[in-house]
PDB file of N, CA and C in Angstrom:
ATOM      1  N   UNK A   1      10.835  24.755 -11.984  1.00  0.00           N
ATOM      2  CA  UNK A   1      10.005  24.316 -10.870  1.00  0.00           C
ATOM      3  C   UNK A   1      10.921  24.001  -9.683  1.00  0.00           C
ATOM      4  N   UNK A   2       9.927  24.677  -8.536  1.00  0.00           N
ATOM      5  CA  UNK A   2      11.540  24.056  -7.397  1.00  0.00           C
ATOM      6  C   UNK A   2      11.350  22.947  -6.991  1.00  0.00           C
ATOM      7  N   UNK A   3      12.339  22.097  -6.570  1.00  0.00           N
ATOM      8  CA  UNK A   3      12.695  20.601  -5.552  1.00  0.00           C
ATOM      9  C   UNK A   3      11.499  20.490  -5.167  1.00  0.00           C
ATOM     10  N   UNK A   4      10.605  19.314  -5.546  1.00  0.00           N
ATOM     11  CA  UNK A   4       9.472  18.805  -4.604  1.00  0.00           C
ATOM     12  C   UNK A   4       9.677  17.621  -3.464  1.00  0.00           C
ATOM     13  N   UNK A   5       9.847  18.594  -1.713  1.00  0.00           N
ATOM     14  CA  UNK A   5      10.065  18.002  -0.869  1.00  0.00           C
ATOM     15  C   UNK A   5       8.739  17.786  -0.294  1.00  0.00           C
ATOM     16  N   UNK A   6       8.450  17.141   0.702  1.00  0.00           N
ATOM     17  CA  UNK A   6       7.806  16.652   1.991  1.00  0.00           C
ATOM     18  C   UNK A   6       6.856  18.169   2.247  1.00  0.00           C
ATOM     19  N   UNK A   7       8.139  18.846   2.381  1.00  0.00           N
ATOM     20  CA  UNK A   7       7.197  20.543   2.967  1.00  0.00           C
ATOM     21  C   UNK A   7       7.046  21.469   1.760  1.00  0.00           C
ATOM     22  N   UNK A   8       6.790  20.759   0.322  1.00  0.00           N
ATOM     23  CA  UNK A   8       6.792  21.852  -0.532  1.00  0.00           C
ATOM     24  C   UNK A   8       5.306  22.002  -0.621  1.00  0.00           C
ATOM     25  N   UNK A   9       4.895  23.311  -0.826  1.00  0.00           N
ATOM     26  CA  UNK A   9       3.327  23.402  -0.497  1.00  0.00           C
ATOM     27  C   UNK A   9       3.174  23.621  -2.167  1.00  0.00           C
ATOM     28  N   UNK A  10       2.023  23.267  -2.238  1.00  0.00           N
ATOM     29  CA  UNK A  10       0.928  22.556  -3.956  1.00  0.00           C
ATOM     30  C   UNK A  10      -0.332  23.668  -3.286  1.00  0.00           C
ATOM     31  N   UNK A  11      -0.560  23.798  -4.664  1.00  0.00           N
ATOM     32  CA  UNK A  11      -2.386  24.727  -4.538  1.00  0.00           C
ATOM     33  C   UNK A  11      -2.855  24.393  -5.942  1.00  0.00           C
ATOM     34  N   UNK A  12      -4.254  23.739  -6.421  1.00  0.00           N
ATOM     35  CA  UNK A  12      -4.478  23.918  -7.373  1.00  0.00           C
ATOM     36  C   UNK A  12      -4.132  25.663  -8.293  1.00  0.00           C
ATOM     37  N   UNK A  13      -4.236  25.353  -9.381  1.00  0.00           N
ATOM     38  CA  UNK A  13      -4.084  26.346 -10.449  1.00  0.00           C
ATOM     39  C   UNK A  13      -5.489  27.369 -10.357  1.00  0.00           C
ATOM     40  N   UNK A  14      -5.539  28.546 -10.222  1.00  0.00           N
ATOM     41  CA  UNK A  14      -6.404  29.443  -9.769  1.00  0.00           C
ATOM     42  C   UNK A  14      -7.901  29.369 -11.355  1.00  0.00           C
ATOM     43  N   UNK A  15      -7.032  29.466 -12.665  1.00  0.00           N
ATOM     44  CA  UNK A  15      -7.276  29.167 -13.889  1.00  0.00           C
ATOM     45  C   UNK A  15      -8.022  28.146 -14.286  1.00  0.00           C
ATOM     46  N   UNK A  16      -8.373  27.131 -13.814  1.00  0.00           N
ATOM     47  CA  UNK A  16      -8.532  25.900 -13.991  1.00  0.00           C
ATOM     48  C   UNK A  16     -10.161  25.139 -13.800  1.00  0.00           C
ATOM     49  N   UNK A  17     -10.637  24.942 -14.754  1.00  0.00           N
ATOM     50  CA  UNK A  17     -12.309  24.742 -14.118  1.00  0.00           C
ATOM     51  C   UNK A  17     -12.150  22.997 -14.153  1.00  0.00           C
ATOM     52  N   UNK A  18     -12.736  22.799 -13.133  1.00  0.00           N
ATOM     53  CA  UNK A  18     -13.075  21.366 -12.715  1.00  0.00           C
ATOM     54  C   UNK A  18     -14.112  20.905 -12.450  1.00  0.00           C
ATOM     55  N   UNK A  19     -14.553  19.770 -11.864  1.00  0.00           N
ATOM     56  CA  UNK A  19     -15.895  19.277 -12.175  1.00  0.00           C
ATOM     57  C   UNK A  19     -15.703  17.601 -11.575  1.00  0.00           C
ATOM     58  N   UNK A  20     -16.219  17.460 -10.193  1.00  0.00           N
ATOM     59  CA  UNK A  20     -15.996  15.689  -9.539  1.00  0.00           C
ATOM     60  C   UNK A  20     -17.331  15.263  -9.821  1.00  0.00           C
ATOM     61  N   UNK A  21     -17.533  14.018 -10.386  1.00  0.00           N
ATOM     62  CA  UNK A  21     -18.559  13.214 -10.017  1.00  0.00           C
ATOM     63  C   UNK A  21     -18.116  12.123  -9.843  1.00  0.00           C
ATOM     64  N   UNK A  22     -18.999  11.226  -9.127  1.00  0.00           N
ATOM     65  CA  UNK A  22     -19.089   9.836  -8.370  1.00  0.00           C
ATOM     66  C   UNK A  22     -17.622   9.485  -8.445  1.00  0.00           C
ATOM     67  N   UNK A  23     -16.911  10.645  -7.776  1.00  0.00           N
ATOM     68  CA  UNK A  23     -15.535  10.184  -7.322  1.00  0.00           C
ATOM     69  C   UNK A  23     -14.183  10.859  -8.167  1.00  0.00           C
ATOM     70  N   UNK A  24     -14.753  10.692  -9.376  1.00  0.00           N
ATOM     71  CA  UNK A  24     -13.624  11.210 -10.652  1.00  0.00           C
ATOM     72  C   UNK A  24     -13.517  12.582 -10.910  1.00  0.00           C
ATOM     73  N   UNK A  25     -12.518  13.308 -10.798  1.00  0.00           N
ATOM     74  CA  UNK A  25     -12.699  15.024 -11.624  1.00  0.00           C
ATOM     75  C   UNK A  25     -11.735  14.746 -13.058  1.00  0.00           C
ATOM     76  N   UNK A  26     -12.809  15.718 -13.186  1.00  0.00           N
ATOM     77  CA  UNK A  26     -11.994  16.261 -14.752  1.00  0.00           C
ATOM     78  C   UNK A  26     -11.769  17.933 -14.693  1.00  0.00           C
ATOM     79  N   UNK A  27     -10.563  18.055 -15.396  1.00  0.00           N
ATOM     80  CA  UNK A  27     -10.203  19.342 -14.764  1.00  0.00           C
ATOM     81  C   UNK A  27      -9.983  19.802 -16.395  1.00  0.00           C
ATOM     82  N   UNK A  28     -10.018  21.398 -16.652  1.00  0.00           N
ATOM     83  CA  UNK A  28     -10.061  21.816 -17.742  1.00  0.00           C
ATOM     84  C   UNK A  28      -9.157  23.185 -17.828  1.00  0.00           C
ATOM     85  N   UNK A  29      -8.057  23.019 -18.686  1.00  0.00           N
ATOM     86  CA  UNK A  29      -7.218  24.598 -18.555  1.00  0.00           C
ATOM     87  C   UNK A  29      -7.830  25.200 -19.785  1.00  0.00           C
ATOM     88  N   UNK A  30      -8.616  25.552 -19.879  1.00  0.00           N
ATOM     89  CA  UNK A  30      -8.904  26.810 -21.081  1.00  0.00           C
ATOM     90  C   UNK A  30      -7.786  27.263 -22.112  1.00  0.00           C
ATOM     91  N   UNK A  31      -6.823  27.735 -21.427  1.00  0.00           N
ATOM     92  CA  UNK A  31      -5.791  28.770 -22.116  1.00  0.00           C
ATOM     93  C   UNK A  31      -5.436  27.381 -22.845  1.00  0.00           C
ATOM     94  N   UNK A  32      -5.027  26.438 -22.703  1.00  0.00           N
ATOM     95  CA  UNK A  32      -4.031  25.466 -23.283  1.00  0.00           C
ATOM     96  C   UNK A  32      -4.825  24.249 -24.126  1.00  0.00           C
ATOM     97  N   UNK A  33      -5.989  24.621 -23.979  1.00  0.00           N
ATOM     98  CA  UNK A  33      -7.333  23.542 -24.315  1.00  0.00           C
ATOM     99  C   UNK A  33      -6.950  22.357 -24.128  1.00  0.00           C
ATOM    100  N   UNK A  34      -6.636  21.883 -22.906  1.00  0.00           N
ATOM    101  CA  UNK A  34      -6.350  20.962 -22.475  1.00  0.00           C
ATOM    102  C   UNK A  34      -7.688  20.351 -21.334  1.00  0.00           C
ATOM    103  N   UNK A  35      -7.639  18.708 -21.646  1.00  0.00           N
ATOM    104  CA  UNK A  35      -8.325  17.895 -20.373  1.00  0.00           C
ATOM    105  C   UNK A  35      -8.053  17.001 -19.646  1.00  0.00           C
ATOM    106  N   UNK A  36      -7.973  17.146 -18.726  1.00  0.00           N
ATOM    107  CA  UNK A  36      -7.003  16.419 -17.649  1.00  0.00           C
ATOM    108  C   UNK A  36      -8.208  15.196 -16.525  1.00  0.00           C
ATOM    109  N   UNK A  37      -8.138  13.907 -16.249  1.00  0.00           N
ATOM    110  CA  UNK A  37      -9.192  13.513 -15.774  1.00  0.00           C
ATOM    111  C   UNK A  37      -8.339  12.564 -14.177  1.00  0.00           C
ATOM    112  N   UNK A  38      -9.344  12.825 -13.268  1.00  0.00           N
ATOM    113  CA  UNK A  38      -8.457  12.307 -12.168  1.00  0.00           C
ATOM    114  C   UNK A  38      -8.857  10.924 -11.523  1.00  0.00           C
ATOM    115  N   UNK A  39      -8.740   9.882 -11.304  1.00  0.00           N
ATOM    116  CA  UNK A  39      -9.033   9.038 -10.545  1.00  0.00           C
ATOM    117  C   UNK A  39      -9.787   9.353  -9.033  1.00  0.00           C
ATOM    118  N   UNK A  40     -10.360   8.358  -8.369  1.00  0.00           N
ATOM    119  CA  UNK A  40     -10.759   8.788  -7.014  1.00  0.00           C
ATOM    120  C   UNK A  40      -9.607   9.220  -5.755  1.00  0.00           C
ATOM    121  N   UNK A  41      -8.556   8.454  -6.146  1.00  0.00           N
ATOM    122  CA  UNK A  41      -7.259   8.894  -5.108  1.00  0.00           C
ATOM    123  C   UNK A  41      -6.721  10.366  -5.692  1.00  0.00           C
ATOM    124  N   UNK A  42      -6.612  10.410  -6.751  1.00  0.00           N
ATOM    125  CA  UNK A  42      -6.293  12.048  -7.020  1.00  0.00           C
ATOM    126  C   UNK A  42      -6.978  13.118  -6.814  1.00  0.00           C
ATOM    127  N   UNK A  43      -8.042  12.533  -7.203  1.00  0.00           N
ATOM    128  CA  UNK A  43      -9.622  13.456  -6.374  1.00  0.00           C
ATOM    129  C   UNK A  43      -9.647  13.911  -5.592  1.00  0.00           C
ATOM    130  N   UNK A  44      -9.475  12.896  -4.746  1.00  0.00           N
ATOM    131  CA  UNK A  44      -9.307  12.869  -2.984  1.00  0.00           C
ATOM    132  C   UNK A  44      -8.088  13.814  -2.762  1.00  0.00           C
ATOM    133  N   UNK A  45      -7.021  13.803  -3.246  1.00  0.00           N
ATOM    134  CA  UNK A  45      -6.168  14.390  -3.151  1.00  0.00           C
ATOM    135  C   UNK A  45      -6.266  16.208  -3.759  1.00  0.00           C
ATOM    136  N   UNK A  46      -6.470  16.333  -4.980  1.00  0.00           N
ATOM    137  CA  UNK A  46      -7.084  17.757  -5.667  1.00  0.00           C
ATOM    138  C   UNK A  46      -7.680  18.142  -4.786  1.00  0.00           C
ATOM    139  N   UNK A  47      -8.452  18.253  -4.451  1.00  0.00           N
ATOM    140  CA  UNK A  47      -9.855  18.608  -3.830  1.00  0.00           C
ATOM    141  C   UNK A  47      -8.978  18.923  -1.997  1.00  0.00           C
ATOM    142  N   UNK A  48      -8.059  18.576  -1.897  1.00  0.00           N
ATOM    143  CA  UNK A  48      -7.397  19.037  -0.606  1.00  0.00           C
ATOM    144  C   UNK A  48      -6.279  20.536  -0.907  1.00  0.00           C
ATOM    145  N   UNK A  49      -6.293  20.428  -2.397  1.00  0.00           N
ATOM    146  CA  UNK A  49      -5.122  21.244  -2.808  1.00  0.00           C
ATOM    147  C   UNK A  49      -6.049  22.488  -3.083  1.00  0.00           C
ATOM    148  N   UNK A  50      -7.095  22.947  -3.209  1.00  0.00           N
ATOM    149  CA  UNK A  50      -7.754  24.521  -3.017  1.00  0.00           C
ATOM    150  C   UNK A  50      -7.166  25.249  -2.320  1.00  0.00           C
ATOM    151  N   UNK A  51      -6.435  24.750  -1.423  1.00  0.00           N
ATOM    152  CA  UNK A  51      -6.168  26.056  -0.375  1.00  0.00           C
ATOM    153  C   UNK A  51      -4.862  25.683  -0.740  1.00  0.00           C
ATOM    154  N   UNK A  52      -3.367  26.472  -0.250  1.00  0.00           N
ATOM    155  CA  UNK A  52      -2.058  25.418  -0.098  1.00  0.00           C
ATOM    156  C   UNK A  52      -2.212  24.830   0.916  1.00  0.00           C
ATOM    157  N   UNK A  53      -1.098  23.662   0.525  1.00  0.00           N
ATOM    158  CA  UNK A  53      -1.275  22.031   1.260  1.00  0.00           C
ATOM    159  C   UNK A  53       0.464  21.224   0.911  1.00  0.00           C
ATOM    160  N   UNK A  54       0.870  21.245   2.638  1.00  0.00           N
ATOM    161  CA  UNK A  54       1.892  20.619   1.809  1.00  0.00           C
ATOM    162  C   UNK A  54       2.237  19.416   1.723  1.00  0.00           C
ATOM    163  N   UNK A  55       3.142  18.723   1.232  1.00  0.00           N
ATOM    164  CA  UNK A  55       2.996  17.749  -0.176  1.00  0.00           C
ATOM    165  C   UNK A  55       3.046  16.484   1.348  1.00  0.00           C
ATOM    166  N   UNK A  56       3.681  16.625   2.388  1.00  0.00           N
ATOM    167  CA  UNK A  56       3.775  15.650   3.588  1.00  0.00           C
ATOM    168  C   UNK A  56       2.471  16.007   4.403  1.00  0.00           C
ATOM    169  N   UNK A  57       1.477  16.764   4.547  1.00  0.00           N
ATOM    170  CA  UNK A  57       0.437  16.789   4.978  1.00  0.00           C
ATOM    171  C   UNK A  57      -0.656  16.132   4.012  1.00  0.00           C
ATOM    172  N   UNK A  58      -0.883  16.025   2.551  1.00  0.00           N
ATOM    173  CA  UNK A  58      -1.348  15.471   1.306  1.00  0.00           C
ATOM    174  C   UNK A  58      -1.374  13.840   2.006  1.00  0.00           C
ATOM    175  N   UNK A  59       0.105  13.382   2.096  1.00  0.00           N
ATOM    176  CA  UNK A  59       0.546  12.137   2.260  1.00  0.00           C
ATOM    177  C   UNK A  59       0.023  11.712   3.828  1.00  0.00           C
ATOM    178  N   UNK A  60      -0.640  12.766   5.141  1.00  0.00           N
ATOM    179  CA  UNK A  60      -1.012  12.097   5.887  1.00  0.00           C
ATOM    180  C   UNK A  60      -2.416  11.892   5.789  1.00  0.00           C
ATOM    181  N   UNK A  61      -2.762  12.546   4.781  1.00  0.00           N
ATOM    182  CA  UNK A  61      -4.424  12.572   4.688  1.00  0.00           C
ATOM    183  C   UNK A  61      -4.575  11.367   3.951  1.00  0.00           C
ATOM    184  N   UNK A  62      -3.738  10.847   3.077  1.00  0.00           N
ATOM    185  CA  UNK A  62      -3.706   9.648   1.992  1.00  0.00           C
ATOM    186  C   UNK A  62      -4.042   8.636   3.065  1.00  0.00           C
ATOM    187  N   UNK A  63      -3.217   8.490   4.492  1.00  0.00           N
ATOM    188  CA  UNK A  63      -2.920   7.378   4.917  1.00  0.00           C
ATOM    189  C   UNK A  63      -4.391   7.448   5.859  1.00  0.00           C
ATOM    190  N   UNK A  64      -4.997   8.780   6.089  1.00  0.00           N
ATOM    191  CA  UNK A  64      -6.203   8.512   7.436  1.00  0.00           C
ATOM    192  C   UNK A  64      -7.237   8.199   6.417  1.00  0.00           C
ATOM    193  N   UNK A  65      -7.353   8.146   4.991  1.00  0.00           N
ATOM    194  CA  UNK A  65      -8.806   8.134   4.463  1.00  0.00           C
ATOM    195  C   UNK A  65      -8.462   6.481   4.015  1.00  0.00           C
ATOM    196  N   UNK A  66      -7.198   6.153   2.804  1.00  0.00           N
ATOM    197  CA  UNK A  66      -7.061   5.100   2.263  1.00  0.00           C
ATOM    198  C   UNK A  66      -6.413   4.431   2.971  1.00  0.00           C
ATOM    199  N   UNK A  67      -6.588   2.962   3.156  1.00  0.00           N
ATOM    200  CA  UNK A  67      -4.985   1.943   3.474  1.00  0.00           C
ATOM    201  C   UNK A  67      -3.905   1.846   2.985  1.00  0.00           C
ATOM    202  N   UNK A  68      -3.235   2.532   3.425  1.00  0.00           N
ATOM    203  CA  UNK A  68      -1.757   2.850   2.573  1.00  0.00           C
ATOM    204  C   UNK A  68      -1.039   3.202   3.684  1.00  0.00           C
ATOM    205  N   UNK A  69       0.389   2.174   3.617  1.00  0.00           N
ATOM    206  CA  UNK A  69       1.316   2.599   4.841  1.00  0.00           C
ATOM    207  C   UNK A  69       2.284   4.148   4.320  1.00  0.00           C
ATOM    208  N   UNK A  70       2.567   4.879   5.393  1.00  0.00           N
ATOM    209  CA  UNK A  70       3.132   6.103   5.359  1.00  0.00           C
ATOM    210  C   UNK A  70       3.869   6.246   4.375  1.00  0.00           C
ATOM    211  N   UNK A  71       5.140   5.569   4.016  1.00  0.00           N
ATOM    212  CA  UNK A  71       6.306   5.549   3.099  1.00  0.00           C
ATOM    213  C   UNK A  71       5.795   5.366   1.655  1.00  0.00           C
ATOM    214  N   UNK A  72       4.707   4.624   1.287  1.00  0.00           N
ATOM    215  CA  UNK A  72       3.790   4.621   0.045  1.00  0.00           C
ATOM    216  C   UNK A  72       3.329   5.667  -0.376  1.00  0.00           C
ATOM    217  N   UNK A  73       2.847   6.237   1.008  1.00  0.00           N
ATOM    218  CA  UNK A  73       2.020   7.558   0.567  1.00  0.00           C
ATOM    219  C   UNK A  73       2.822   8.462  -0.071  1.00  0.00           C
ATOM    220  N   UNK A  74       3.563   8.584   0.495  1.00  0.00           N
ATOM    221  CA  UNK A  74       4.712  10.049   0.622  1.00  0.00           C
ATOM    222  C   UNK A  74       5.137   9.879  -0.737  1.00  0.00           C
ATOM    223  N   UNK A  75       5.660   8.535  -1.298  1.00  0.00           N
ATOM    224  CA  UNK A  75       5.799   8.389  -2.827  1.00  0.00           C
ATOM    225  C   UNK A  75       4.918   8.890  -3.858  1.00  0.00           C
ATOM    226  N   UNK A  76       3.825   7.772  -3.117  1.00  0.00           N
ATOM    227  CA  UNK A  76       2.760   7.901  -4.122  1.00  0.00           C
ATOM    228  C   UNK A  76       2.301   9.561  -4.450  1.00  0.00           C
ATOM    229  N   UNK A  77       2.238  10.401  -3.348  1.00  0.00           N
ATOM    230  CA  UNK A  77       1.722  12.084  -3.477  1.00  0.00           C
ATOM    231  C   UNK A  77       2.810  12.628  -4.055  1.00  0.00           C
ATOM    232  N   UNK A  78       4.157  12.457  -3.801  1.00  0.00           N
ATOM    233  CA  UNK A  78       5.181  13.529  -4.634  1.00  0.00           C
ATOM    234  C   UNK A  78       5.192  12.891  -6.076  1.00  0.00           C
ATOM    235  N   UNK A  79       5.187  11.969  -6.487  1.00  0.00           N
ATOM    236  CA  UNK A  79       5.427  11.439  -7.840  1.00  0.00           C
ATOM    237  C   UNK A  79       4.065  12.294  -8.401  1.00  0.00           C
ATOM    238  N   UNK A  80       2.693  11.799  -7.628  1.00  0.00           N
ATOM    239  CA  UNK A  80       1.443  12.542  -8.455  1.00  0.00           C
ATOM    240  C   UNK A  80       1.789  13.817  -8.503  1.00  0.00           C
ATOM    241  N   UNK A  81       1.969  14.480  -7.355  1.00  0.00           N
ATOM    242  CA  UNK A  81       2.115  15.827  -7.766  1.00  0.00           C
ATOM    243  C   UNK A  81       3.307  16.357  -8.880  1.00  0.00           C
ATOM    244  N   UNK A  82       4.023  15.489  -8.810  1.00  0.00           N
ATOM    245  CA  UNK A  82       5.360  16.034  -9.578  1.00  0.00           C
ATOM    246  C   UNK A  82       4.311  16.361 -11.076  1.00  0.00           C
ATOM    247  N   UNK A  83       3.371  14.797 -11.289  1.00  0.00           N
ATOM    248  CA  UNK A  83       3.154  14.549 -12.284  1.00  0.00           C
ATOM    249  C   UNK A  83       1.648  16.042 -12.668  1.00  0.00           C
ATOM    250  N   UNK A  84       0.860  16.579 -11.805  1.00  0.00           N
ATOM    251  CA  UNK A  84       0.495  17.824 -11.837  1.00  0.00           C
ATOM    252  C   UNK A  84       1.561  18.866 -12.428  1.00  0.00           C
ATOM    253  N   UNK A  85       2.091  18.918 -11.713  1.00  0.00           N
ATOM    254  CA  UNK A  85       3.367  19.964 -11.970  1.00  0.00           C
ATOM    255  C   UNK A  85       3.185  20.160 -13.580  1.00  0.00           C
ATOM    256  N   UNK A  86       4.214  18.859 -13.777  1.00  0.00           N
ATOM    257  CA  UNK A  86       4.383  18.956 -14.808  1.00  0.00           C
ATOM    258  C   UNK A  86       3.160  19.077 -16.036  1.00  0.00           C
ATOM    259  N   UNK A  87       2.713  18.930 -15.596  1.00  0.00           N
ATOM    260  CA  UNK A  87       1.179  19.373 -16.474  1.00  0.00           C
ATOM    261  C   UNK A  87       0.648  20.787 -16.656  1.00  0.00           C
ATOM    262  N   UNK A  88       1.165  21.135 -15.753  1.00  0.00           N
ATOM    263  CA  UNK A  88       0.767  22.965 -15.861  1.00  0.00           C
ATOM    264  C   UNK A  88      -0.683  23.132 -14.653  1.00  0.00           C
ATOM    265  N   UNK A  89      -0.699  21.738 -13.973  1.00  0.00           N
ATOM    266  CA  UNK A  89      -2.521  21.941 -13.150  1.00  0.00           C
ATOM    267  C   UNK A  89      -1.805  22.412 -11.920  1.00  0.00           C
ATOM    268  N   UNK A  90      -0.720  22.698 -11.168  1.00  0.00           N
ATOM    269  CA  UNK A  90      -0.532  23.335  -9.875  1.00  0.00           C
ATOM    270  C   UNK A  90       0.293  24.207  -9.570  1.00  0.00           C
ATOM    271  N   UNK A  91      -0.101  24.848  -8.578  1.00  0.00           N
ATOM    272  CA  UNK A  91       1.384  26.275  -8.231  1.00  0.00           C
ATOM    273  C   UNK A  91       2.526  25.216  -7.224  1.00  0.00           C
ATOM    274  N   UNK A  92       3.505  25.507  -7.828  1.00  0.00           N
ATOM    275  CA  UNK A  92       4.176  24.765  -6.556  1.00  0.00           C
ATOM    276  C   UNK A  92       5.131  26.318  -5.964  1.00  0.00           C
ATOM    277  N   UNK A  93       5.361  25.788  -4.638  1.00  0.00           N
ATOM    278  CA  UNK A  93       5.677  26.971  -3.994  1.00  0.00           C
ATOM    279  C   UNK A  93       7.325  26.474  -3.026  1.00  0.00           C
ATOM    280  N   UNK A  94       8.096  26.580  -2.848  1.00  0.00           N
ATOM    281  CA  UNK A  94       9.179  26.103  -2.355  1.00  0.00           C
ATOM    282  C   UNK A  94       8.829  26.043  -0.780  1.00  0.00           C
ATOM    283  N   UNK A  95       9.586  25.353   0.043  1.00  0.00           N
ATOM    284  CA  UNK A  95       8.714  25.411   1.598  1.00  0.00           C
ATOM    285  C   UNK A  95       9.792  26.834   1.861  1.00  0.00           C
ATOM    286  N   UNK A  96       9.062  27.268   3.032  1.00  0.00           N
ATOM    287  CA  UNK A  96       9.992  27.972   3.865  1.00  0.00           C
ATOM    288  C   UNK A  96      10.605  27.800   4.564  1.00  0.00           C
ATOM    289  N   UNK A  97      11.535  29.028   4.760  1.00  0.00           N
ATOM    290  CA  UNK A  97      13.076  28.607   4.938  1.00  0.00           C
ATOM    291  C   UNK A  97      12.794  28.376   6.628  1.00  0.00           C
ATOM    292  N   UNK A  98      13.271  27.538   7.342  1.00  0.00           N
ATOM    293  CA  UNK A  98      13.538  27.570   8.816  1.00  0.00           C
ATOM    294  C   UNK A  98      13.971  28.304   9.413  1.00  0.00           C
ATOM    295  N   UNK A  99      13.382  28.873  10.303  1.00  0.00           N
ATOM    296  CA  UNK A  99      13.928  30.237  11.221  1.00  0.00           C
ATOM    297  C   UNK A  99      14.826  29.544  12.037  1.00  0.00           C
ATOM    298  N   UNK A 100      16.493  29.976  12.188  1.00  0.00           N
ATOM    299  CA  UNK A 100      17.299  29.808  13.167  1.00  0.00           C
ATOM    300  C   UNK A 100      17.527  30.257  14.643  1.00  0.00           C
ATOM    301  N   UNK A 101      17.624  29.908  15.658  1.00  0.00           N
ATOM    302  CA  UNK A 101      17.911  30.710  16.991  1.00  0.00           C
ATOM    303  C   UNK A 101      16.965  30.238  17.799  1.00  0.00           C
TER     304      UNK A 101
END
């Protein structure tokens, strides 16, 4: 998995059937018969990751919906996502490289 920075872009897993009510998802990998269940802040968060999203844009959306100062966020979203990752629920994608000149 590569380095999860600030600009590493996350997309949910294409594979993956999910399902939110009154706040909570539960997410389901088939292949691995696995069930995965999310809180309302991860929710909030999943549910931004359909499209790619990267991991410092995640962390400004944390701070305009919930009360949470910036530097929390940014923790709080790379640790969760790390913790996706490692679960097999997201694509992680390395950021791109900076154009010079």
């Amino acid at each position: 998995m590569p380095r999860l920075t600030l600009r590493t872009r996350i997309r949910q897993r294409r594979d993956c059937a999910f399902q939110t009510l009154d706040g909570e998802t539960v997410i389901l990998l088939p292949r691995e018969r696995t069930v995965h269940q999310l809180d309302e802040v991860g929710s909030f968060l999943w549910a931004r990751m359909a499209r790619p999203a990267q991991v410092g844009t995640l962390a400004e959306k944390l701070c305009e919906e919930f009360e949470v100062d910036e530097a929390t966020a940014r923790a709080d979203v790379l640790a969760f996502v790390r913790q996706l990752a490692d679960r097999g629920l997201v694509q992680v994608h390395a950021p791109r490289p900076r154009r010079s000149g």
